[in-house]
Protein backbone atom coordinates (compact mmCIF):
# COMPACT_ATOMS: atom_id res chain seq x y z
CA UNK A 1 87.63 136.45 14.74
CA UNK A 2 87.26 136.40 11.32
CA UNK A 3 89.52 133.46 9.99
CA UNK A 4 88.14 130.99 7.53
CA UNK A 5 90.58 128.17 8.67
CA UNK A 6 88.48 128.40 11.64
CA UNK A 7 85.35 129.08 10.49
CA UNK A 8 85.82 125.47 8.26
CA UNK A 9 87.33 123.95 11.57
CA UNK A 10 84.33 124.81 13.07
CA UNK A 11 81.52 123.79 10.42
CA UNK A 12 80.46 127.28 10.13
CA UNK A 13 81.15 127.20 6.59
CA UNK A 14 80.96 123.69 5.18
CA UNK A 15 83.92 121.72 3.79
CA UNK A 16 84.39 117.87 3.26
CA UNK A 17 87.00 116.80 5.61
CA UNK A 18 89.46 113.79 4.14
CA UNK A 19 90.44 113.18 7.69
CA UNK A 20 90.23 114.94 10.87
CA UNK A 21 90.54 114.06 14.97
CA UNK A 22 90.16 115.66 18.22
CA UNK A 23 93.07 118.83 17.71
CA UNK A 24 93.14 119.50 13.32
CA UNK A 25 91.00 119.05 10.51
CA UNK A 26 91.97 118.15 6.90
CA UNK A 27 90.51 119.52 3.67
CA UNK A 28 91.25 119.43 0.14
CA UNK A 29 92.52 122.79 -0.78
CA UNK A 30 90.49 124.64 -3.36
CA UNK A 31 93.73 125.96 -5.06
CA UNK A 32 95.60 122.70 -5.84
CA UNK A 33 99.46 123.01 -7.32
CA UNK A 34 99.50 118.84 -7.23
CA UNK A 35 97.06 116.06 -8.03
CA UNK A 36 96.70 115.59 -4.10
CA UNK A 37 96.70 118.88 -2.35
CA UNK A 38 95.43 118.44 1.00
CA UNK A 39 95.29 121.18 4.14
CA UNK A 40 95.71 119.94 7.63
CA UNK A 41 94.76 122.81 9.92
CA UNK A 42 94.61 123.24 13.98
CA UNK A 43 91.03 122.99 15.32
CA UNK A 44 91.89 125.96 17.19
CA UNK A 45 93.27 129.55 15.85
CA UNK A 46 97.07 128.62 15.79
CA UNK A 47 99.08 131.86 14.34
CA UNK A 48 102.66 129.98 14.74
CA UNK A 49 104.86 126.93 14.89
CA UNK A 50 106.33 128.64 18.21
CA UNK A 51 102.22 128.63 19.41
CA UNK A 52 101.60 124.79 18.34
CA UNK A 53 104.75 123.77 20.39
CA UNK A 54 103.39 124.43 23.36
CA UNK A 55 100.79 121.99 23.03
CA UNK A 56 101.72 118.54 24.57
CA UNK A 57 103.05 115.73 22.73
CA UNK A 58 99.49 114.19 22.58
CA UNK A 59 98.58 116.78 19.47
CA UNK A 60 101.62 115.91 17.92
CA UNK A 61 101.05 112.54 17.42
CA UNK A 62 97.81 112.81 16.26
CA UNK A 63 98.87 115.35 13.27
CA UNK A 64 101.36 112.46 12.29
CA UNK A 65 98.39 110.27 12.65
CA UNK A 66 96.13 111.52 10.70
CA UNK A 67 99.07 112.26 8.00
CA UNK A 68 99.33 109.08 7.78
CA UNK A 69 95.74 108.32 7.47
CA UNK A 70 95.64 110.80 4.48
CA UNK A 71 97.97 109.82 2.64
CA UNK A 72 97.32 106.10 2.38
CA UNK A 73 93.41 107.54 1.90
CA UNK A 74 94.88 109.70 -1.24
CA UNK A 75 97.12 106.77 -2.46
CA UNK A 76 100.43 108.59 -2.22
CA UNK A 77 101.63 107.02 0.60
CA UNK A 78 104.09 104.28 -1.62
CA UNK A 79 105.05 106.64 -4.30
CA UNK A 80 105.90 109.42 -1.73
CA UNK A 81 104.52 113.11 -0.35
CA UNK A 82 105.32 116.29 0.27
CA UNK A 83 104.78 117.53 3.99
CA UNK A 84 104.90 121.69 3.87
CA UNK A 85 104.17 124.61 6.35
CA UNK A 86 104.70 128.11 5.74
CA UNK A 87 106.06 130.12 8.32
CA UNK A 88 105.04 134.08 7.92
CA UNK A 89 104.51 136.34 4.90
CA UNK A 90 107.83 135.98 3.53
CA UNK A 91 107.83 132.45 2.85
CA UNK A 92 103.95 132.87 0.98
CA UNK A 93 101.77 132.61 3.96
CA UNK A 94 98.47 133.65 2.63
CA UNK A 95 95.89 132.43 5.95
CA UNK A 96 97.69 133.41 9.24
CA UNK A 97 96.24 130.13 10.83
CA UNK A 98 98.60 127.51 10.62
CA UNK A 99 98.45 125.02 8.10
CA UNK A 100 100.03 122.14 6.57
CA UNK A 101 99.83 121.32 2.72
CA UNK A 102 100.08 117.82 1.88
CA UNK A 103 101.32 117.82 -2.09
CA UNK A 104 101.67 114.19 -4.35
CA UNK A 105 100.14 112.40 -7.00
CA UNK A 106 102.71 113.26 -9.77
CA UNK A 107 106.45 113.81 -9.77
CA UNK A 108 107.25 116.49 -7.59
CA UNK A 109 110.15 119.91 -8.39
CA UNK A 110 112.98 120.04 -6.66
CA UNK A 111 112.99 122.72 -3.66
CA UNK A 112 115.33 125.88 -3.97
């Protein structure tokens, strides 16, 4: 397979991790729209909400977790987040591995 969410999940190409645990790993993204722009990303190649559902409630928890963990590492914690996932090309999907963006450090738009 020939994804580079899980080629950086894996190590195979190198990537500072801000945070990570037993199911994701999280990265700065190289592309930032915010001050904090962070990725959180399945260990495993996970195309779909739908697919990460079926995991048990165990992997859940930990992506809260280590949310948490990130955001009080970044410092946006107090003055607040955003928590995003795209969900297929339409909504701007670029990477069809799932991911999570983690956006603060400044005074975020208004959605829609």
């Amino acid at each position: 397979m020939d994804c580079i969410f899980c080629k950086i999940a894996s190590g195979e190409i190198k990537s500072n991790f801000v945070g990570e645990n037993d199911w994701f790993v999280a990265f700065d993204d190289i592309n930032p729209v915010a001050p904090t722009h962070v990725l959180v990303v399945p260990r495993k190649h996970v195309k779909s909400l739908e697919e990460l559902a079926q995991y048990d409630i165990d992997c859940m928890k930990s992506f809260f977790e280590l949310v948490e963990q990130i955001v009080e590492l970044k410092g946006i914690k107090s003055s607040g987040y955003r928590l995003i996932v795209n969900q297929g090309s339409d909504s701007g999907q670029e990477v069809e591995h799932l991911h999570f963006h983690i956006l603060g450090g400044r005074k975020l738009g208004r959605l829609g």
